[in-house]
Protein backbone atom coordinates (compact mmCIF):
# COMPACT_ATOMS: atom_id res chain seq x y z
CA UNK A 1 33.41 -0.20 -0.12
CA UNK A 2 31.06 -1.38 2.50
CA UNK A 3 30.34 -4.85 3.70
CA UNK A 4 26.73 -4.34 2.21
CA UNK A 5 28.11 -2.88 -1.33
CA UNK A 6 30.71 -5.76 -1.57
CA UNK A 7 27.47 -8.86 -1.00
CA UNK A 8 25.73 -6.46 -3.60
CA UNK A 9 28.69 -6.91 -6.29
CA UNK A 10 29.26 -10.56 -5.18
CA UNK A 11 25.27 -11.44 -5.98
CA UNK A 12 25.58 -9.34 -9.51
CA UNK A 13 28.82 -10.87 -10.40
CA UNK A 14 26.66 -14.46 -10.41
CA UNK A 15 24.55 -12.65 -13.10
CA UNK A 16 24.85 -11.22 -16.95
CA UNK A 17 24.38 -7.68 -15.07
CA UNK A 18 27.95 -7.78 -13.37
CA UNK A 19 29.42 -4.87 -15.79
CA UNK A 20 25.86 -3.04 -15.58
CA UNK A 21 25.99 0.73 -15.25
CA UNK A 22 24.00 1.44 -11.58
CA UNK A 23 22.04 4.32 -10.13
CA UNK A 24 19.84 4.95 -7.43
CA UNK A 25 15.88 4.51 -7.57
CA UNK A 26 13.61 6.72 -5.16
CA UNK A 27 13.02 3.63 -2.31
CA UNK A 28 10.17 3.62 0.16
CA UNK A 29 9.16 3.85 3.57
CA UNK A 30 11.01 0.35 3.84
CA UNK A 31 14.83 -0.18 4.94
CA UNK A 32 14.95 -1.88 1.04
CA UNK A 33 16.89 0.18 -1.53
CA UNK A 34 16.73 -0.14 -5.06
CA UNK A 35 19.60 0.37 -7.95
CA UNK A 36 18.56 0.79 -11.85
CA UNK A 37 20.90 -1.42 -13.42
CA UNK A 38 21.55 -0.71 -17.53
CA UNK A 39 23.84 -2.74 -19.49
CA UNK A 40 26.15 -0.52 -21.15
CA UNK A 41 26.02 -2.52 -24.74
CA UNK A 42 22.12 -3.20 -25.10
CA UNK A 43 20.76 -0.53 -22.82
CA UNK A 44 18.87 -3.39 -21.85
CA UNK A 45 17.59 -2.32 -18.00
CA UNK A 46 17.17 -4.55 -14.63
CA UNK A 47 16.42 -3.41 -11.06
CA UNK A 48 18.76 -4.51 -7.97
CA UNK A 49 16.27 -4.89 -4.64
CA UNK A 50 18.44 -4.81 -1.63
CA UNK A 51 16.85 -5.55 1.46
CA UNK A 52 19.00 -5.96 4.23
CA UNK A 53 17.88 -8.84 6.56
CA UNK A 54 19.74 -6.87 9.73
CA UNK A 55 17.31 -4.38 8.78
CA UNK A 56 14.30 -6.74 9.48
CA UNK A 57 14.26 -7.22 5.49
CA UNK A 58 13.10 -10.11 4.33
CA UNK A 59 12.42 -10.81 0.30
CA UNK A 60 10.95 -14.25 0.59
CA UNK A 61 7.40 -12.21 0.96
CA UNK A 62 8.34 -10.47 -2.65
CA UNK A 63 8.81 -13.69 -4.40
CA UNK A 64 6.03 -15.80 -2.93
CA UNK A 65 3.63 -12.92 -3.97
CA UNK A 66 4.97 -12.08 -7.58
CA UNK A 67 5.10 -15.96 -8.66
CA UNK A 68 1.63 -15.90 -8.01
CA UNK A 69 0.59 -12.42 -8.98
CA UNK A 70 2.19 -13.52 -12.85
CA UNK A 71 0.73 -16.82 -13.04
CA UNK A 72 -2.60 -15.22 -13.15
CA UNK A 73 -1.85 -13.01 -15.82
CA UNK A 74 -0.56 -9.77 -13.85
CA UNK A 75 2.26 -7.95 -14.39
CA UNK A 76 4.87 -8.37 -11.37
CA UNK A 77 8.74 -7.81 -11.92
CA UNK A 78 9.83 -11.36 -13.29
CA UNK A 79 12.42 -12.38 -10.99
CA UNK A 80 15.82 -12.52 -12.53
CA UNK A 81 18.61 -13.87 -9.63
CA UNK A 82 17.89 -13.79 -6.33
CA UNK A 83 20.01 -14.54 -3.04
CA UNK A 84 17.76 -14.59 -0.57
CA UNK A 85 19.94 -15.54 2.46
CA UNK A 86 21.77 -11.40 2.61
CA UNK A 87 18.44 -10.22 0.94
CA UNK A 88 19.19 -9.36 -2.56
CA UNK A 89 17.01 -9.90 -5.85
CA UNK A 90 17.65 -8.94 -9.53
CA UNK A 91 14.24 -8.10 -11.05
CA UNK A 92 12.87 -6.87 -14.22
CA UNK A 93 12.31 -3.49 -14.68
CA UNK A 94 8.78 -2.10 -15.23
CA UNK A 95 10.01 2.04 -16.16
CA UNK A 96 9.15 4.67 -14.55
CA UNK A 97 5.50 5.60 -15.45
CA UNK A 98 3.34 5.55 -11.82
CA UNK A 99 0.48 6.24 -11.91
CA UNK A 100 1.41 9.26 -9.82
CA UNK A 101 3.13 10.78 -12.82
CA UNK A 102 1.49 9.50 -16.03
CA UNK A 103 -1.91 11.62 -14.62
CA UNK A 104 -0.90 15.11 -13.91
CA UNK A 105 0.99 14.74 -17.99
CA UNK A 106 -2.05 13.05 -19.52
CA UNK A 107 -5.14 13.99 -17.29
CA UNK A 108 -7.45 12.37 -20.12
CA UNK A 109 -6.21 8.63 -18.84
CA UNK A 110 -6.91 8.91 -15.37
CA UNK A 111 -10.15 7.15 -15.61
CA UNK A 112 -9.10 4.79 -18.31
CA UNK A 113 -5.57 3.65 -15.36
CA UNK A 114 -8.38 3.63 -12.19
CA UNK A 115 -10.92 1.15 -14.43
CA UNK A 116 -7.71 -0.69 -15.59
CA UNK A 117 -6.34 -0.90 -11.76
CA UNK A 118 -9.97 -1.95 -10.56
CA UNK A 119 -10.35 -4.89 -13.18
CA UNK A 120 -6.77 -6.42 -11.86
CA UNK A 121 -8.53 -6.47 -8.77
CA UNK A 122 -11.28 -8.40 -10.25
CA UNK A 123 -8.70 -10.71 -11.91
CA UNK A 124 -6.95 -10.93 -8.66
CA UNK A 125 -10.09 -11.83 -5.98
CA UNK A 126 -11.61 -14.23 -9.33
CA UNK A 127 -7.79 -16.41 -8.96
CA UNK A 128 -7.16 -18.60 -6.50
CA UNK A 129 -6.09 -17.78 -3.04
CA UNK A 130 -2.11 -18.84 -2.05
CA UNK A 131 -1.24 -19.69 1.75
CA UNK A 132 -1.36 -16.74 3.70
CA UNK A 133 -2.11 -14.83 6.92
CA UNK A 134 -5.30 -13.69 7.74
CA UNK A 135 -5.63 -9.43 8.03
CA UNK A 136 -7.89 -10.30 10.49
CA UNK A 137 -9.61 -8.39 13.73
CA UNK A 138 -7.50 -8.43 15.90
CA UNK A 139 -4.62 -7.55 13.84
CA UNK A 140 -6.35 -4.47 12.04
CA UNK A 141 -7.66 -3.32 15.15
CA UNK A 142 -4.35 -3.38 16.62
CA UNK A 143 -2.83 -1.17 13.14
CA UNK A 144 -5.87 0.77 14.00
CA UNK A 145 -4.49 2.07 17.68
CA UNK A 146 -1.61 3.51 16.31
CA UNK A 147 -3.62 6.14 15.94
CA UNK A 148 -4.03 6.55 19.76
CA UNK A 149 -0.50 5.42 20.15
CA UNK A 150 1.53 7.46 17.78
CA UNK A 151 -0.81 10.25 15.86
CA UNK A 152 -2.03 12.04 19.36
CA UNK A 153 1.88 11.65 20.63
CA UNK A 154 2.56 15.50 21.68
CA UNK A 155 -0.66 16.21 21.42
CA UNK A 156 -3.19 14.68 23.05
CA UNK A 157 -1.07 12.36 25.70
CA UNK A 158 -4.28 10.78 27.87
CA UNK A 159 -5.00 7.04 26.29
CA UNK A 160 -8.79 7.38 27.36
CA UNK A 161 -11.05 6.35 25.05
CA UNK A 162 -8.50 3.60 23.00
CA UNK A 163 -9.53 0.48 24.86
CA UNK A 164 -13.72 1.78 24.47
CA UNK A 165 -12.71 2.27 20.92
CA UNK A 166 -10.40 -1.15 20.72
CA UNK A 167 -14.26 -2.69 21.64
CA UNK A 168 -16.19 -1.36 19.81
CA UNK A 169 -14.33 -1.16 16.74
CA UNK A 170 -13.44 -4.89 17.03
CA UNK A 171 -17.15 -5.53 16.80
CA UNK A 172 -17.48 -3.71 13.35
CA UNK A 173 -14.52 -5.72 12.04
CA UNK A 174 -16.05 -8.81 12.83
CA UNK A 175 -19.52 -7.72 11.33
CA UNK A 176 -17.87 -7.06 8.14
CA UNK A 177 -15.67 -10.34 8.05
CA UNK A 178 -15.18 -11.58 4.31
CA UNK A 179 -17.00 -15.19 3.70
CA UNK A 180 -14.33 -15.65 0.39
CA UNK A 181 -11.35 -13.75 1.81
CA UNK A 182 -8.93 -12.87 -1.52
CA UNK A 183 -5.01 -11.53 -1.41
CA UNK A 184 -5.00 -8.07 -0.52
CA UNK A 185 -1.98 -6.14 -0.97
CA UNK A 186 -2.11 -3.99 1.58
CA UNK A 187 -0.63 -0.74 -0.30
CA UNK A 188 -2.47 -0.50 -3.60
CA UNK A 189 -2.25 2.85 -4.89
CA UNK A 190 -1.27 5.62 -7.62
CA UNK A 191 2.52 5.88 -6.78
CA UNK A 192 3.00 1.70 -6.63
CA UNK A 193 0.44 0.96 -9.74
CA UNK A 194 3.14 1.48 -13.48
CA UNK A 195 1.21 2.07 -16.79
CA UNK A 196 2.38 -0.54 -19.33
CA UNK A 197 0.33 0.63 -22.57
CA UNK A 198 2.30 -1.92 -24.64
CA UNK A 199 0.60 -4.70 -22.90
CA UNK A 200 -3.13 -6.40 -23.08
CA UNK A 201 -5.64 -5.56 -20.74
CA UNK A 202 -5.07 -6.60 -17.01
CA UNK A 203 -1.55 -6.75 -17.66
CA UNK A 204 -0.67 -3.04 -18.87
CA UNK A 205 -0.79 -2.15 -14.78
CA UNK A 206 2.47 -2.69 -13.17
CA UNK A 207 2.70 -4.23 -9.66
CA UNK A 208 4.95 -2.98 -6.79
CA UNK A 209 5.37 -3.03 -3.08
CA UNK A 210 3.28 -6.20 -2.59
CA UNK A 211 5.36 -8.13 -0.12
CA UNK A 212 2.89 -7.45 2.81
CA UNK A 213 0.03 -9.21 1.15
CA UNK A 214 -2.26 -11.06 3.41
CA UNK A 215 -5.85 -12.50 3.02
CA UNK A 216 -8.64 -10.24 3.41
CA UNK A 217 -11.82 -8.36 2.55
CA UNK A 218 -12.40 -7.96 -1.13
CA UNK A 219 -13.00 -4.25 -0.38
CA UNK A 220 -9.67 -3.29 1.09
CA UNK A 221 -7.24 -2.68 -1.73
CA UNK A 222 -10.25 -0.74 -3.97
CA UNK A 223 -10.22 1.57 -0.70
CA UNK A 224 -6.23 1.91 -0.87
CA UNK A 225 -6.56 2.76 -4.48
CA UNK A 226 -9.36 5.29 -4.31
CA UNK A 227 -8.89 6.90 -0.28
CA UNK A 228 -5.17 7.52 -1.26
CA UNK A 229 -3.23 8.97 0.88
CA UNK A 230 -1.00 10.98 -1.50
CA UNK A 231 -3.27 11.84 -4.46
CA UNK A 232 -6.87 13.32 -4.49
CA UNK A 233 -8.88 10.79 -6.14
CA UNK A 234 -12.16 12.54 -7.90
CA UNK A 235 -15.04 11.82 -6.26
CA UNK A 236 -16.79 10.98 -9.18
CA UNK A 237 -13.99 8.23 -10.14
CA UNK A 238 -14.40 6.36 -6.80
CA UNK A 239 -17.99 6.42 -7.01
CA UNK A 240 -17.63 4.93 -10.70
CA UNK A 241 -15.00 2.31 -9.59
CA UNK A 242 -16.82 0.93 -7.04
CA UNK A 243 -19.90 0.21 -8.91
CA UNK A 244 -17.16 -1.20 -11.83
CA UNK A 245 -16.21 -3.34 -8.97
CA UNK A 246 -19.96 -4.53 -7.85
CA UNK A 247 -20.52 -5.00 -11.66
CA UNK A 248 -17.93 -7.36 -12.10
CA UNK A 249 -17.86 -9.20 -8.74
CA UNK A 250 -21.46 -9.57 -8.42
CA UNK A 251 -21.32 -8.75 -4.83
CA UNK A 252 -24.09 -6.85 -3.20
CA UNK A 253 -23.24 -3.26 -3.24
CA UNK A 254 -25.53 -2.30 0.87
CA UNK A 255 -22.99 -4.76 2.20
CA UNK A 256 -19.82 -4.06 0.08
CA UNK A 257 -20.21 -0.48 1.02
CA UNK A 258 -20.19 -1.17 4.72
CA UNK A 259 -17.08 -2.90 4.54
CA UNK A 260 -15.83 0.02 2.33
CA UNK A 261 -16.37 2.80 4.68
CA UNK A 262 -15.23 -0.01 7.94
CA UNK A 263 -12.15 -1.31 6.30
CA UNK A 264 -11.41 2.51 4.82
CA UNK A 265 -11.96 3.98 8.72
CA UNK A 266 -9.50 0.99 9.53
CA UNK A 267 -6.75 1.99 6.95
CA UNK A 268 -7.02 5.21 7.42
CA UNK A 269 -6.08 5.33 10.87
CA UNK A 270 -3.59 3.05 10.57
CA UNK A 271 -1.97 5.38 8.17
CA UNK A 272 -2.40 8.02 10.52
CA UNK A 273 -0.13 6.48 12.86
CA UNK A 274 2.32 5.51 10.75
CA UNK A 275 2.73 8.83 9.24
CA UNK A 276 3.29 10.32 12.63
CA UNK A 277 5.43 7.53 13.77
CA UNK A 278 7.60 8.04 10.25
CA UNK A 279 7.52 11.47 11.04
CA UNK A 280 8.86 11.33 14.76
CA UNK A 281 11.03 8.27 14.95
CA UNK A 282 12.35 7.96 11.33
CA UNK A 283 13.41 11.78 10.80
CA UNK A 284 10.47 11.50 7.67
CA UNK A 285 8.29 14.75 8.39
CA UNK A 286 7.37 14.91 4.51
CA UNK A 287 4.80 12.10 5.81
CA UNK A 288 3.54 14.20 7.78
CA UNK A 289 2.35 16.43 5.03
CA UNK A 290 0.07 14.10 4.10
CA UNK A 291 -1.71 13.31 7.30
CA UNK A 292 -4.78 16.85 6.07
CA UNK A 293 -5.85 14.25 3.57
CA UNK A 294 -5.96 11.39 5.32
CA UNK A 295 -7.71 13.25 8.00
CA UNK A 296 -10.50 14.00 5.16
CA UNK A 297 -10.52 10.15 4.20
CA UNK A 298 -11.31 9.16 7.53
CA UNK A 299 -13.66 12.10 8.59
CA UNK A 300 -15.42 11.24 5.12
CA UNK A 301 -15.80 6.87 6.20
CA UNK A 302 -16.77 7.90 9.91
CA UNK A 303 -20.09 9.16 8.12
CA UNK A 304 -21.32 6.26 7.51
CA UNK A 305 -23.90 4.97 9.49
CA UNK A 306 -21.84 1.78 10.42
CA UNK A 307 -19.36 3.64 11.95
CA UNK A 308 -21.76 5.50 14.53
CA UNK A 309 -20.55 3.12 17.56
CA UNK A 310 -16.85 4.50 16.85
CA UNK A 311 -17.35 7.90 15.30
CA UNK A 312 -17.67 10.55 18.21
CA UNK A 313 -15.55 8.85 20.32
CA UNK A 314 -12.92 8.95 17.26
CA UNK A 315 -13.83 13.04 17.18
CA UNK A 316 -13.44 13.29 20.84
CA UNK A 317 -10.20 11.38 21.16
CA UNK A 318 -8.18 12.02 17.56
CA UNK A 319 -6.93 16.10 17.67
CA UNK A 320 -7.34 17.82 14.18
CA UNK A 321 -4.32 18.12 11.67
CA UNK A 322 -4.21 22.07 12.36
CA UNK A 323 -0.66 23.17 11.17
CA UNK A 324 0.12 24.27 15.07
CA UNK A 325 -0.80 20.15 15.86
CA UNK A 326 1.14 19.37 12.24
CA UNK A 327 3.85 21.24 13.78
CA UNK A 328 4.20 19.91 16.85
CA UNK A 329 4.20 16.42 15.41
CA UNK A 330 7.30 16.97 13.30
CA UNK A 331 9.01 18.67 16.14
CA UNK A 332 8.57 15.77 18.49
């Protein structure tokens, strides 16, 4: 038994789930790993978080965010035990039906789990905003770069063009700077959104992988949800969300929109670089796999009129996913 599997029985020993039967859950781009625990008498079910502070873990995030997330109504894991000090939590388990996987089985509900993901938005920007840190220029321009820094890496090697871009695309952050900034989640999408049928209204979508919330632009989770890097979204669904969104937030859709195609530009090529850099440091080339679609998202945004100060010097600087450039990528 490893040191790290002997804290993990010493934390669920403190807890009714000591005898619990445990298997493995599919983790995340994270160090954290995740156990389904089932009590062998009730079948009664629990998940084990364990997040290795060595690792850079840290679960203090999780709970901060989930307190708050279900005293407005929404439907975070209730927290069961935790030891935060060697990075463990006990939380309730919300199944196994992502979004991901409840659409391609019943293709009927997807717009019935994208209006029901968009009004827990709503909920969420309409509650109170806890103490946190701001997602703000500098910051996103700096997740931005990776693009320069990690997606062109074998590629394109030459840097020129990042600090003209670093400029320019500063100055579009700051034009669409948030006057009410709300709690964005950062990574709001099909595979970390549960359907809960059995519950009431805002409540029947599960929350996960919320620990990197920060405050920021109303528009930035409804463009992780809809520009999602892993599913194709129909185009006819993000057009109807949005204007669900502008319905029930009141907010004016010229200027909303701007933000949406700034803030989706921003995302987007963050998630390029991350993809590459989980691809060539990590040993994770499935990530790369993804990188054709979020190549369309981001082609797609930079046609925006907003975006014209950044766009052809993003076309000139960012190569094409071709599966030669894919290629070269995973083998670097």
């Amino acid at each position: 038994m490893s040191e790290r599997d002997g804290l993990a029985r010493s934390f669920l020993d403190g807890t009714e789930w000591a005898n619990a039967r445990r298997s493995p859950l599919a983790g995340d781009a994270s160090n954290r790993r995740y156990e389904r625990l089932t009590q062998p008498t009730t079948g009664k079910t629990a998940v084990l978080m364990d997040a290795p502070p060595d690792k850079g873990e840290d679960v203090r995030p999780f709970l901060y965010i989930a307190r708050h997330l279900c005293a407005i109504g929404l439907s975070a894991p209730e927290i069961l035990a935790e030891d935060c000090h060697n990075g463990f939590l006990l939380i309730e388990d919300l199944g196994d039906a992502l979004f991901a996987r409840v659409i391609p089985v019943q293709p009927q509900l997807e717009p019935t789990l994208y209006a029901a993901a968009t009004d827990v938005l709503l909920t969420l920007h309409g509650a109170g905003l806890p103490q946190l840190d701001s997602y703000d220029t500098g910051l996103m321009t700096e997740m931005a770069a990776l693009a320069f820094a990690k997606y062109r890496f074998g590629i394109m090697g030459d840097a020129n063009g990042e600090s003209q871009f670093r400029d320019a695309f500063s100055a579009l952050l700051d034009s669409v700077t948030p006057a009410r900034p709300v709690l964005i989640q950062r990574d709001y999408h099909a595979e970390n959104l549960l359907w809960l049928p059995d519950r009431q209204g805002v409540a029947r979508v599960g929350l996960l992988d919320f620990q990197d919330a920060m405050a920021g632009h109303p528009a930035y989770d409804l463009v992780s949800l809809l520009q999602d890097a892993r599913r194709d979204v129909p185009a006819e669904i993000e057009t109807a969300m949005i204007t669900r969104y502008l319905q029930g937030s009141g907010l004016a859709r010229n200027a909303f929109e701007t933000a949406y195609a700034v803030l989706g530009a921003q995302r987007n090529l963050r998630i390029l670089g991350v993809f590459a850099r989980l691809g060539q440091d990590r040993a994770k080339p499935h990530y790369v796999d993804l990188i054709p679609r979020v190549w369309a998202h981001l082609m797609r945004d930079l046609e925006h009129a907003a975006l014209a100060p950044v766009a052809e010097l993003l076309h000139d600087a960012l190569p094409p996913p071709t599966p030669a450039n894919l290629q070269m990528l995973k083998a670097s």
